[in-house]
PDB file of N, CA and C in Angstrom:
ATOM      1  N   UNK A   1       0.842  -1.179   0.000  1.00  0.00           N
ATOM      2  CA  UNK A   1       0.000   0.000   0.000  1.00  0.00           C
ATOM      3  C   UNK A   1       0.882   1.236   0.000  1.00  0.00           C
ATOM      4  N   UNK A   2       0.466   2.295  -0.802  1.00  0.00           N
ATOM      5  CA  UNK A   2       1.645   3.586  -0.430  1.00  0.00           C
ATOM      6  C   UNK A   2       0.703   4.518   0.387  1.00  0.00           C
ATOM      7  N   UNK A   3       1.686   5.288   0.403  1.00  0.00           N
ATOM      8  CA  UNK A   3       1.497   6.463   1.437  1.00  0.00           C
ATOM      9  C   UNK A   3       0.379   6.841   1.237  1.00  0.00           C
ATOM     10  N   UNK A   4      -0.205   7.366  -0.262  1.00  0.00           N
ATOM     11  CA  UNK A   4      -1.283   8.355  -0.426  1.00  0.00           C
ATOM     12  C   UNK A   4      -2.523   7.497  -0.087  1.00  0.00           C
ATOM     13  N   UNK A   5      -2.644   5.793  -0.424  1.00  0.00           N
ATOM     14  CA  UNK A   5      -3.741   5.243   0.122  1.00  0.00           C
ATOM     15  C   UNK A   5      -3.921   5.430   1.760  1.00  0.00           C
ATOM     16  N   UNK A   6      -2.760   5.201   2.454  1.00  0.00           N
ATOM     17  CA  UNK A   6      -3.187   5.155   3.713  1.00  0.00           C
ATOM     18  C   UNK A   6      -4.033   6.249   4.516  1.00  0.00           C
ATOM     19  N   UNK A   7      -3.528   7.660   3.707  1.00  0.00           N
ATOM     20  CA  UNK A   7      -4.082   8.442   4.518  1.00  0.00           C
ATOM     21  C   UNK A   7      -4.999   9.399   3.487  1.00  0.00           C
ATOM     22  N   UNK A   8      -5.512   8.849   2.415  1.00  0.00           N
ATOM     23  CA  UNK A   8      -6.416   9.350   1.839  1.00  0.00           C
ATOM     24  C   UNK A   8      -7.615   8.226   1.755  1.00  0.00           C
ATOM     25  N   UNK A   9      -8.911   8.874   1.573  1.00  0.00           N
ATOM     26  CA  UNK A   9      -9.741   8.129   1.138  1.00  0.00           C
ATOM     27  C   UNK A   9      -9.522   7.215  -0.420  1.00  0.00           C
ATOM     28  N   UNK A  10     -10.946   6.165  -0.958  1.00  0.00           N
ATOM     29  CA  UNK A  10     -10.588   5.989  -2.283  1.00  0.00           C
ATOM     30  C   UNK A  10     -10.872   6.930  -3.163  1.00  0.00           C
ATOM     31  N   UNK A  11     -11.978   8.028  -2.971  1.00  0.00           N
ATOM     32  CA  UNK A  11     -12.251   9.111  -3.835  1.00  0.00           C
ATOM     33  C   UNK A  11     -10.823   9.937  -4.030  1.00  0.00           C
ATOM     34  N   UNK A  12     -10.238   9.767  -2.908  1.00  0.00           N
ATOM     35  CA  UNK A  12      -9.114  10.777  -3.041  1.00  0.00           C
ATOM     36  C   UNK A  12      -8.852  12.210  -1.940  1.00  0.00           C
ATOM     37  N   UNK A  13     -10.141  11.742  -1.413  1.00  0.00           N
ATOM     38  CA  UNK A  13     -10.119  12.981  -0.410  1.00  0.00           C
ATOM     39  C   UNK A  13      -9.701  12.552   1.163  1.00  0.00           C
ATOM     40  N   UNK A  14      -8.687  13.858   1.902  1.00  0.00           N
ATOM     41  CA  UNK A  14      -7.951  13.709   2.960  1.00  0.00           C
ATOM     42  C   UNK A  14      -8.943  13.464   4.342  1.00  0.00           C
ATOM     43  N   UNK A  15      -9.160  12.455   4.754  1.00  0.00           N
ATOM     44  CA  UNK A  15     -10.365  12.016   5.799  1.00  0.00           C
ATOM     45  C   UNK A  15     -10.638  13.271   6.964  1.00  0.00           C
ATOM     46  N   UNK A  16     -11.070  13.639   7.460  1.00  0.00           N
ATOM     47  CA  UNK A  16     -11.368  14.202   8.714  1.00  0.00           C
ATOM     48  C   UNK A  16     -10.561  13.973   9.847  1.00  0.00           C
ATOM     49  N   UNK A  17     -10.096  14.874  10.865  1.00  0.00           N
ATOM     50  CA  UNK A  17      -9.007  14.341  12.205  1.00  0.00           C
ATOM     51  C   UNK A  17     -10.137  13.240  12.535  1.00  0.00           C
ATOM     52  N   UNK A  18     -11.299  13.408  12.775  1.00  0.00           N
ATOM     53  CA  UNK A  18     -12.562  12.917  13.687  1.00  0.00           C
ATOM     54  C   UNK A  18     -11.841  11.122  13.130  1.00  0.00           C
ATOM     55  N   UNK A  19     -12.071  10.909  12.031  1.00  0.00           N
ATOM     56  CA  UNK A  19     -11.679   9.509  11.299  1.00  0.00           C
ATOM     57  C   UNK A  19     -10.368   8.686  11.314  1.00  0.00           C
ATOM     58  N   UNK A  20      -9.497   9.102  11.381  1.00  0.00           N
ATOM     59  CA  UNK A  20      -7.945   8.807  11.824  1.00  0.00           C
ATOM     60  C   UNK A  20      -7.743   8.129  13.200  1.00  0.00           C
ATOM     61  N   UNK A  21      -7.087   7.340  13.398  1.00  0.00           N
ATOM     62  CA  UNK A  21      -6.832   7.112  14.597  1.00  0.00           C
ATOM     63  C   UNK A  21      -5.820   7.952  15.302  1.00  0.00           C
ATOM     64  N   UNK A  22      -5.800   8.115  16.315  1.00  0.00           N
ATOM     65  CA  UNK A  22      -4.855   9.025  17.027  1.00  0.00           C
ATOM     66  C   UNK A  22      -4.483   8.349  18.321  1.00  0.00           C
ATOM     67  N   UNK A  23      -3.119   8.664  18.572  1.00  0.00           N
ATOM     68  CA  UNK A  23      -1.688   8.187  19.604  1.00  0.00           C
ATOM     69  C   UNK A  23      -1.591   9.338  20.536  1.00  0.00           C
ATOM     70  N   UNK A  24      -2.035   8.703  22.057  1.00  0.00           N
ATOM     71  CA  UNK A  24      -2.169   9.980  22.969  1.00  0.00           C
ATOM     72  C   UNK A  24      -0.338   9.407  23.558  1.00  0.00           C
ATOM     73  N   UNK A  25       0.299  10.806  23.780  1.00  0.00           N
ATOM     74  CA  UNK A  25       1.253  10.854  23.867  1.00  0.00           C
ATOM     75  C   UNK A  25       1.673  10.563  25.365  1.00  0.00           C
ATOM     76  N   UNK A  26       1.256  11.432  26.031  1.00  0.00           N
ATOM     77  CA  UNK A  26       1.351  11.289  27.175  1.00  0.00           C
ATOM     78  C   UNK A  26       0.491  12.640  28.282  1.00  0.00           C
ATOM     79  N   UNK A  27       0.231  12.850  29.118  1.00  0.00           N
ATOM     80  CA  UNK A  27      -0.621  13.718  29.796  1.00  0.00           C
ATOM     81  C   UNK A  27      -0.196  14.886  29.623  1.00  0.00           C
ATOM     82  N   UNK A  28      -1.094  15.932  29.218  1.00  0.00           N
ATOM     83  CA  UNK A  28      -0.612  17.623  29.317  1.00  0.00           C
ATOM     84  C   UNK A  28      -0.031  17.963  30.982  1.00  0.00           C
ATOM     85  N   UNK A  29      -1.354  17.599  31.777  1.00  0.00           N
ATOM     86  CA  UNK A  29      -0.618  17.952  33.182  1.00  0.00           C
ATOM     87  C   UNK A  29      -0.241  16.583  34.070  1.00  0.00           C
ATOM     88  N   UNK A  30       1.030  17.224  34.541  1.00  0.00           N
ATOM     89  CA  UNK A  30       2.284  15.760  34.790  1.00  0.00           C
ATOM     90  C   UNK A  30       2.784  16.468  36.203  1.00  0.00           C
ATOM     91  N   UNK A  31       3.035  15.919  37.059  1.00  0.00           N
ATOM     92  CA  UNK A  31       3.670  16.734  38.105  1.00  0.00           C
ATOM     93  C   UNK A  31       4.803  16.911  37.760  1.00  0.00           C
ATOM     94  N   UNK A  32       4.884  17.436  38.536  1.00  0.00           N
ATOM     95  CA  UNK A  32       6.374  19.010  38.825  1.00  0.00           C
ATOM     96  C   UNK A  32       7.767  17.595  38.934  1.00  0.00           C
ATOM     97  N   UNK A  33       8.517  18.188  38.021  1.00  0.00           N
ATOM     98  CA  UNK A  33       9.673  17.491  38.323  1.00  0.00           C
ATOM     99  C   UNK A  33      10.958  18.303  38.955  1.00  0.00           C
ATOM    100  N   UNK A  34      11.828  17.811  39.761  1.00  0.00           N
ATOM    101  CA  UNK A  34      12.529  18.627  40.401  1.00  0.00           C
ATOM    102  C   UNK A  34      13.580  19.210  39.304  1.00  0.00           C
ATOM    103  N   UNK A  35      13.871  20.695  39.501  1.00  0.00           N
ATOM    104  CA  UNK A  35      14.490  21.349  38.711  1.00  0.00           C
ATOM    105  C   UNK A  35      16.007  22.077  39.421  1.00  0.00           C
ATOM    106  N   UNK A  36      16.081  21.857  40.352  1.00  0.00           N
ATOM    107  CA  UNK A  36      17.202  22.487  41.249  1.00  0.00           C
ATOM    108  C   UNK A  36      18.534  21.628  40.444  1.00  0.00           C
ATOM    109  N   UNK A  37      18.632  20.948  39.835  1.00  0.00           N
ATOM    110  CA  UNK A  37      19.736  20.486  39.294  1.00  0.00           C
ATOM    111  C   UNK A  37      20.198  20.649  37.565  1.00  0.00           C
ATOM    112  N   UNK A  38      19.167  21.130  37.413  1.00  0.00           N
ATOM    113  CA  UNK A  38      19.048  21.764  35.957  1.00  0.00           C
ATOM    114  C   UNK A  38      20.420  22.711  35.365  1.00  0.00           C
ATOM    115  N   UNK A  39      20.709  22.423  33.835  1.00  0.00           N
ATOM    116  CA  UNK A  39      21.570  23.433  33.804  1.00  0.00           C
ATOM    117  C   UNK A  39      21.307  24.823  33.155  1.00  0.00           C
ATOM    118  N   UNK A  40      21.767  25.467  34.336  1.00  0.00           N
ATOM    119  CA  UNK A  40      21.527  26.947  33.655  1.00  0.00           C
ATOM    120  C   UNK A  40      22.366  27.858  32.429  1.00  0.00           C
ATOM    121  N   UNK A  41      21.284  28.321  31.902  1.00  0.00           N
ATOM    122  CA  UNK A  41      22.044  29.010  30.658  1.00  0.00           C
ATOM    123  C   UNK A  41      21.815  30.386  31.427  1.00  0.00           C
ATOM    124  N   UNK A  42      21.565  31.186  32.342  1.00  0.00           N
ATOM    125  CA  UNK A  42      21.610  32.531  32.971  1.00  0.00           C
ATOM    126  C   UNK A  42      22.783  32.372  33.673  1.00  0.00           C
ATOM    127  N   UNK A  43      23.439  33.894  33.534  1.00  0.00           N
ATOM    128  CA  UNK A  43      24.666  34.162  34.486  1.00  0.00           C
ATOM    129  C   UNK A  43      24.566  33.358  35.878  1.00  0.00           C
ATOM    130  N   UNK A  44      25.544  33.338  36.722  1.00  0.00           N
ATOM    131  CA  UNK A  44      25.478  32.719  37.773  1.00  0.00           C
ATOM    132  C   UNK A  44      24.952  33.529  38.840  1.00  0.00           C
ATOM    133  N   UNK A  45      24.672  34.671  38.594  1.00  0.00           N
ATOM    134  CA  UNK A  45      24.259  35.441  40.086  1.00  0.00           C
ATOM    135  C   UNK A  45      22.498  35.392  40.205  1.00  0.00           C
ATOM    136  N   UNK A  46      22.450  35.115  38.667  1.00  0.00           N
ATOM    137  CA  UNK A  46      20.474  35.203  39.039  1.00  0.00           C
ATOM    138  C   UNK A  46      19.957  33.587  37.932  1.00  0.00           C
ATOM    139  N   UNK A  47      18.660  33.116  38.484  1.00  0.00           N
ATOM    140  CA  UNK A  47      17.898  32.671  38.232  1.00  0.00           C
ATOM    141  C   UNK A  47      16.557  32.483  37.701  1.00  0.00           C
ATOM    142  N   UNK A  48      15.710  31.622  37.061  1.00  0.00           N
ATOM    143  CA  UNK A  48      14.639  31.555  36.860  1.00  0.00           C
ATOM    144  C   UNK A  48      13.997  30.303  37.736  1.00  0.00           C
ATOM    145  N   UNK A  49      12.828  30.816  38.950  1.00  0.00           N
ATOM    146  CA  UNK A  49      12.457  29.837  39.430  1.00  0.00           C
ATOM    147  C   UNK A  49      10.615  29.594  39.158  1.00  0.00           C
ATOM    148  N   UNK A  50      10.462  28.523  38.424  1.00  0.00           N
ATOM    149  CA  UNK A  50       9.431  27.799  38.245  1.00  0.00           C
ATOM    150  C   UNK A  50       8.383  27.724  39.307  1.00  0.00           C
ATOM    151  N   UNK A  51       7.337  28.863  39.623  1.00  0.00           N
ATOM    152  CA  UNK A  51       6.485  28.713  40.500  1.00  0.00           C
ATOM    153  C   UNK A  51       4.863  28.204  39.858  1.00  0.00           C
ATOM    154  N   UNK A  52       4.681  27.950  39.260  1.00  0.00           N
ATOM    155  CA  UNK A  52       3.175  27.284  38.282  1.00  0.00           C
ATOM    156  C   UNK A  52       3.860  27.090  37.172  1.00  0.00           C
ATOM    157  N   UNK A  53       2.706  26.143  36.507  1.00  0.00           N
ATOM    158  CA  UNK A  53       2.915  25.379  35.117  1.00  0.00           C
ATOM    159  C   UNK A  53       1.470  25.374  35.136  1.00  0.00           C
ATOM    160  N   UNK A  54       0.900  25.639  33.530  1.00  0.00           N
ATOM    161  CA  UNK A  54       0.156  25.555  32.624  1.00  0.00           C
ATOM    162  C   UNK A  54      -1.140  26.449  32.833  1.00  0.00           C
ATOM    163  N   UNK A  55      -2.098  26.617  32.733  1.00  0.00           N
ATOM    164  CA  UNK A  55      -2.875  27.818  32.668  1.00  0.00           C
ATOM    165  C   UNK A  55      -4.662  27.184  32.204  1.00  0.00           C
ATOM    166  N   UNK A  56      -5.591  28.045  33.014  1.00  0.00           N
ATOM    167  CA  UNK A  56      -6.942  27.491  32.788  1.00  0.00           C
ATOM    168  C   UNK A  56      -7.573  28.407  31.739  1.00  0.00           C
ATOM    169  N   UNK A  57      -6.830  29.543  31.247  1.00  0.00           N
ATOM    170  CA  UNK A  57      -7.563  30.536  30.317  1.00  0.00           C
ATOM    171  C   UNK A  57      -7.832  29.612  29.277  1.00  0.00           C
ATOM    172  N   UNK A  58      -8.724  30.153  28.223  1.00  0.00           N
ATOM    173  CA  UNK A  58      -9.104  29.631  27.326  1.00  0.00           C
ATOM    174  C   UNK A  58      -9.125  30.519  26.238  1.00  0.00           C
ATOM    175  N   UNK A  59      -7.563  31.372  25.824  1.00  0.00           N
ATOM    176  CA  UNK A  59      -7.186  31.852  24.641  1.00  0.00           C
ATOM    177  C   UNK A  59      -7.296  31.462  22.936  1.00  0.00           C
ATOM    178  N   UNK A  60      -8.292  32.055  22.246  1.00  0.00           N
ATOM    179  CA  UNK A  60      -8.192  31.530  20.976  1.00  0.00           C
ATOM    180  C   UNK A  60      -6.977  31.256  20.070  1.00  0.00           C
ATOM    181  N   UNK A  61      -5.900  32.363  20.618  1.00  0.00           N
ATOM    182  CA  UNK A  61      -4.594  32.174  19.925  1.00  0.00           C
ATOM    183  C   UNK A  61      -3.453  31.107  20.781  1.00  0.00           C
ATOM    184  N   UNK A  62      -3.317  30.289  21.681  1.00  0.00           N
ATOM    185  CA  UNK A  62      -2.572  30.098  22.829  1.00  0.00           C
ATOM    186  C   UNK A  62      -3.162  28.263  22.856  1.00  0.00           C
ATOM    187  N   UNK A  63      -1.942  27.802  22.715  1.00  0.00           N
ATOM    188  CA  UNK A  63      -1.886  26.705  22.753  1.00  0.00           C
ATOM    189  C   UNK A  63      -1.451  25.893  24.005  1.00  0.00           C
ATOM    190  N   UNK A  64      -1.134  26.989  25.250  1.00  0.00           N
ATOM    191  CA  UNK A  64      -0.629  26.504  26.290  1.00  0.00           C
ATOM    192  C   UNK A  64      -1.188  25.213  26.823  1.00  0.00           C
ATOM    193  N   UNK A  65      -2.692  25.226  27.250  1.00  0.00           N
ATOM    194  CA  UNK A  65      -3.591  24.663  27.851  1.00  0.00           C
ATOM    195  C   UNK A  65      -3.196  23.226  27.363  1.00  0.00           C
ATOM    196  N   UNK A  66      -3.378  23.033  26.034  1.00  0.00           N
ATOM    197  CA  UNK A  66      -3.414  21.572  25.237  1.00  0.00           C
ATOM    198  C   UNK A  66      -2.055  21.071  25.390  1.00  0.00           C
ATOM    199  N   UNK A  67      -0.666  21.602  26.057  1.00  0.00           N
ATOM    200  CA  UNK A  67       0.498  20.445  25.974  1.00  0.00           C
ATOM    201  C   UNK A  67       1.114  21.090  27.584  1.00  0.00           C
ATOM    202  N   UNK A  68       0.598  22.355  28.319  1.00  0.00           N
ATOM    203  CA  UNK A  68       1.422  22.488  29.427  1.00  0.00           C
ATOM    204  C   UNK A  68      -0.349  21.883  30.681  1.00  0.00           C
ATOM    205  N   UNK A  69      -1.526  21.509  30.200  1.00  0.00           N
ATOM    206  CA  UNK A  69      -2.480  20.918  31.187  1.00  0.00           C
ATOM    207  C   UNK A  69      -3.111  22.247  31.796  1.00  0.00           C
ATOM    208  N   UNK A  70      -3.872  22.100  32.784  1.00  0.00           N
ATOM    209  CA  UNK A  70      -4.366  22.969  33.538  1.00  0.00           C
ATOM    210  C   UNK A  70      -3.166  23.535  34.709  1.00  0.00           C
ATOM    211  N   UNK A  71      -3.719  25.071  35.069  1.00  0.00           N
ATOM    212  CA  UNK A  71      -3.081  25.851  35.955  1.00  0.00           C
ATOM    213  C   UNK A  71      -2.475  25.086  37.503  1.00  0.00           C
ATOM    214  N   UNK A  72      -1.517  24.528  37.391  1.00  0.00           N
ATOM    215  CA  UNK A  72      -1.294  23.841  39.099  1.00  0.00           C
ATOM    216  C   UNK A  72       0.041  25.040  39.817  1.00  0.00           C
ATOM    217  N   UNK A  73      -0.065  25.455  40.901  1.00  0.00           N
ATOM    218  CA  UNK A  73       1.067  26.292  41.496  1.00  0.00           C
ATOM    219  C   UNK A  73       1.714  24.651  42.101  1.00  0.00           C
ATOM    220  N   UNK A  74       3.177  24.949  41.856  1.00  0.00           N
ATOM    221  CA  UNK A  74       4.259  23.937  42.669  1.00  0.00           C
ATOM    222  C   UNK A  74       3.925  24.790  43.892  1.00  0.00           C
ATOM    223  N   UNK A  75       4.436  23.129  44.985  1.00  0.00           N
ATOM    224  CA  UNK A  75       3.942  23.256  46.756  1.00  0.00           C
ATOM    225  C   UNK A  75       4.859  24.385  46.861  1.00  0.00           C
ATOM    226  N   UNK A  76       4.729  24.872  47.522  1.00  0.00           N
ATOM    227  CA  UNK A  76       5.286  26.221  49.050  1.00  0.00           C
ATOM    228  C   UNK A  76       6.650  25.615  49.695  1.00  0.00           C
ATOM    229  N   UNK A  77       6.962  24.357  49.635  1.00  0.00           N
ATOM    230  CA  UNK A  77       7.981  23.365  50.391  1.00  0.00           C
ATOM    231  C   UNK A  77       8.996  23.679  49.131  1.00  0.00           C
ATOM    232  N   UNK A  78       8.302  23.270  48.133  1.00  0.00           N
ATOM    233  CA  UNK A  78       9.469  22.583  47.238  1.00  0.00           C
ATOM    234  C   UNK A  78      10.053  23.994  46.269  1.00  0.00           C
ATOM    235  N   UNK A  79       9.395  25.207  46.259  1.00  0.00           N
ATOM    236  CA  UNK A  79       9.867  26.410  46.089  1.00  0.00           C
ATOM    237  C   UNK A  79      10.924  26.662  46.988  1.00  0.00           C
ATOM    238  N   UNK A  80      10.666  26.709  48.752  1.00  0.00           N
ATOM    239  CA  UNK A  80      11.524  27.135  49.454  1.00  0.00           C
ATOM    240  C   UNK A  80      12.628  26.190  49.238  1.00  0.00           C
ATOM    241  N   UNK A  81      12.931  24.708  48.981  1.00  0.00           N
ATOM    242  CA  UNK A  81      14.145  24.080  48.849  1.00  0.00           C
ATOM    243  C   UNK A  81      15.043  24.796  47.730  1.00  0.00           C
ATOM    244  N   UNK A  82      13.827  24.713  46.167  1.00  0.00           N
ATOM    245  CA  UNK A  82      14.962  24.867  45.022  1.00  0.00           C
ATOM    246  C   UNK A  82      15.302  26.265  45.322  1.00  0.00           C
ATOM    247  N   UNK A  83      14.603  27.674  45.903  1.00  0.00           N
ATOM    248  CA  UNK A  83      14.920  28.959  46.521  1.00  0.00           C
ATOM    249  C   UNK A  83      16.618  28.983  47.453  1.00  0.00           C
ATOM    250  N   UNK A  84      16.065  27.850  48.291  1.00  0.00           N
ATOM    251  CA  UNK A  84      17.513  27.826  49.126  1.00  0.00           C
ATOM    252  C   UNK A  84      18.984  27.209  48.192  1.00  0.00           C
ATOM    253  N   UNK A  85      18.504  25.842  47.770  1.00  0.00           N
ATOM    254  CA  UNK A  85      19.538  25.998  46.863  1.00  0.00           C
ATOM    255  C   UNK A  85      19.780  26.116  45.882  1.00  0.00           C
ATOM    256  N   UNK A  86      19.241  27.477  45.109  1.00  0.00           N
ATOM    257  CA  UNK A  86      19.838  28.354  43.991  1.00  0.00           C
ATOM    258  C   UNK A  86      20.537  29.269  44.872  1.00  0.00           C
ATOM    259  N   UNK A  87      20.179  30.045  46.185  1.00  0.00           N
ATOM    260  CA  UNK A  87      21.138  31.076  46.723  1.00  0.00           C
ATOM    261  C   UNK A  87      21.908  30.626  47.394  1.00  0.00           C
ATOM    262  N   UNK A  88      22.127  28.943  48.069  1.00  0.00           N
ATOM    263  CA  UNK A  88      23.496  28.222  48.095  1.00  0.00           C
ATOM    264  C   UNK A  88      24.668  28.467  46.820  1.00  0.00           C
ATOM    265  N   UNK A  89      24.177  27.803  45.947  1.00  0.00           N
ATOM    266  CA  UNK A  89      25.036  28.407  44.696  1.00  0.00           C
ATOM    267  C   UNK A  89      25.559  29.259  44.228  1.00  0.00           C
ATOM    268  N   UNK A  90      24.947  30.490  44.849  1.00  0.00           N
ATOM    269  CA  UNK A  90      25.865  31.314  44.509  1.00  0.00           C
ATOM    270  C   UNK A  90      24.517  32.972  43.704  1.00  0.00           C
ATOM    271  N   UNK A  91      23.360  32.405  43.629  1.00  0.00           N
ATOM    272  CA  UNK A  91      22.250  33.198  43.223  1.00  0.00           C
ATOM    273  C   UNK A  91      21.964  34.319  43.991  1.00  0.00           C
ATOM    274  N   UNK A  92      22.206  35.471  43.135  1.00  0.00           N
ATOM    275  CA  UNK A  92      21.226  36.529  44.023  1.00  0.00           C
ATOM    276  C   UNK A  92      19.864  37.391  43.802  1.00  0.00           C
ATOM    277  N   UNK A  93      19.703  37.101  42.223  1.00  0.00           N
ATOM    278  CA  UNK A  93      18.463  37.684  41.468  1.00  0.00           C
ATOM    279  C   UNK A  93      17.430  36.273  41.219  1.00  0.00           C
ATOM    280  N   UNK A  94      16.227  35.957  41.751  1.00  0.00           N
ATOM    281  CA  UNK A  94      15.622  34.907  41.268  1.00  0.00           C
ATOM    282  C   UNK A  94      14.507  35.585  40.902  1.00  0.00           C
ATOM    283  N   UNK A  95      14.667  35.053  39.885  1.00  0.00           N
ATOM    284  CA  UNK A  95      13.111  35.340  38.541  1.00  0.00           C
ATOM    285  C   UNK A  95      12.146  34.502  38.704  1.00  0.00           C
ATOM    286  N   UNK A  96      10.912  34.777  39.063  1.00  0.00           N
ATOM    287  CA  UNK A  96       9.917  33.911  39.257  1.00  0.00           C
ATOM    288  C   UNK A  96       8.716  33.572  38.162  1.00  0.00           C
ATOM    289  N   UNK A  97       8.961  32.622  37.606  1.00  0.00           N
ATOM    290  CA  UNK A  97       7.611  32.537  36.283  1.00  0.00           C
ATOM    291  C   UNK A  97       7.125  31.438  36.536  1.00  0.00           C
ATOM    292  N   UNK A  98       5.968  31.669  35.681  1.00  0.00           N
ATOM    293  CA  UNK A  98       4.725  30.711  35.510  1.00  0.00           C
ATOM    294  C   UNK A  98       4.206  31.297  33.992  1.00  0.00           C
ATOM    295  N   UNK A  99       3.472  30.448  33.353  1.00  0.00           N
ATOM    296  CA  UNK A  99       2.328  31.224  32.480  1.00  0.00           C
ATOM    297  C   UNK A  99       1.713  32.239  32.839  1.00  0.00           C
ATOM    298  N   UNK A 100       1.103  31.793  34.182  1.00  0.00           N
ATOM    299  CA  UNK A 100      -0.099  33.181  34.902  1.00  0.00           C
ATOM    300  C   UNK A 100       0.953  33.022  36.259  1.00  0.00           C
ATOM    301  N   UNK A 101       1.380  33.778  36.994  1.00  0.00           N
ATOM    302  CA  UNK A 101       2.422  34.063  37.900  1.00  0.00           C
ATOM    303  C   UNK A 101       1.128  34.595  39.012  1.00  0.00           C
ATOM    304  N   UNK A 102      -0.010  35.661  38.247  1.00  0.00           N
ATOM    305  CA  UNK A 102      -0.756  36.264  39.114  1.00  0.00           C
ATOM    306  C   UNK A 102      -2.272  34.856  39.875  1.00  0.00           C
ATOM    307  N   UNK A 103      -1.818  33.471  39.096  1.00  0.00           N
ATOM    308  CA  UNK A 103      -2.830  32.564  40.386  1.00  0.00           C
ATOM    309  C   UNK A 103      -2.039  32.293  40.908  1.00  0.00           C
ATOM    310  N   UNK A 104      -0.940  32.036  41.113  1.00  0.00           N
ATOM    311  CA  UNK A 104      -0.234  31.310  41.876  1.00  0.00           C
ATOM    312  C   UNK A 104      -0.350  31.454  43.686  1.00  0.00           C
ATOM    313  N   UNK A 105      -1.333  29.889  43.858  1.00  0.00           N
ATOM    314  CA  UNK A 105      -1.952  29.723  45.147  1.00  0.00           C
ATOM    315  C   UNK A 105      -3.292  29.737  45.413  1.00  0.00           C
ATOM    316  N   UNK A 106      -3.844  29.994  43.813  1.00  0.00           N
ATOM    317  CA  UNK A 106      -5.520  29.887  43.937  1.00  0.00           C
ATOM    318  C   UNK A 106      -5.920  28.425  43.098  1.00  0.00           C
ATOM    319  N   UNK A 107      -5.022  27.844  43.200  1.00  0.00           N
ATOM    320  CA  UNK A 107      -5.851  26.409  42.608  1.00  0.00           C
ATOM    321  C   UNK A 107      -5.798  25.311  43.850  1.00  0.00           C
TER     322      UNK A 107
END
């Protein structure tokens, strides 16, 4: 069989997503994996620290939702560890992001 049968109809026309089978990859929202050992591409005096991942808006242009899951803030514990040791290391500017930075603690 070649290519163009598999993913065309016999008329010739390209089937619908709805008709295709589809391969779920793996979950949009995944817990928090530890990042304190990560390597940094920022100078050594400042940081970027990961306080939320993924977002509940529902933007027409913004694809976040569909591969980063719904809005979760990382625990309060595990901020203050990777916090302490990035300024063990040697950190003195830590940058704090998320998608939405402004829930962080309302989910």
């Amino acid at each position: 069989m070649e290519d163009n049968e598999k993913t065309h109809d016999p008329d010739g026309q390209i089937p619908s997503s709805s008709s295709l089978d589809r391969v779920q990859v793996g979950e949009a929202t995944v817990a928090f994996r530890p990042e304190w050992d990560r390597y940094r591409l920022t100078p050594k005096h400042m940081a970027y620290l990961r306080v939320a991942e993924g977002c509940n808006h529902a933007c027409t242009f913004c694809a976040i939702p569909g591969f980063r899951g719904k809005f979760r803030s990382k625990p309060w514990k595990s901020l203050l560890e990777e916090a302490k040791f990035l300024v063990e290391s040697g950190v003195k500017e830590l940058n704090l992001i998320a998608e939405d930075t402004n829930q962080y603690g309302q989910d």
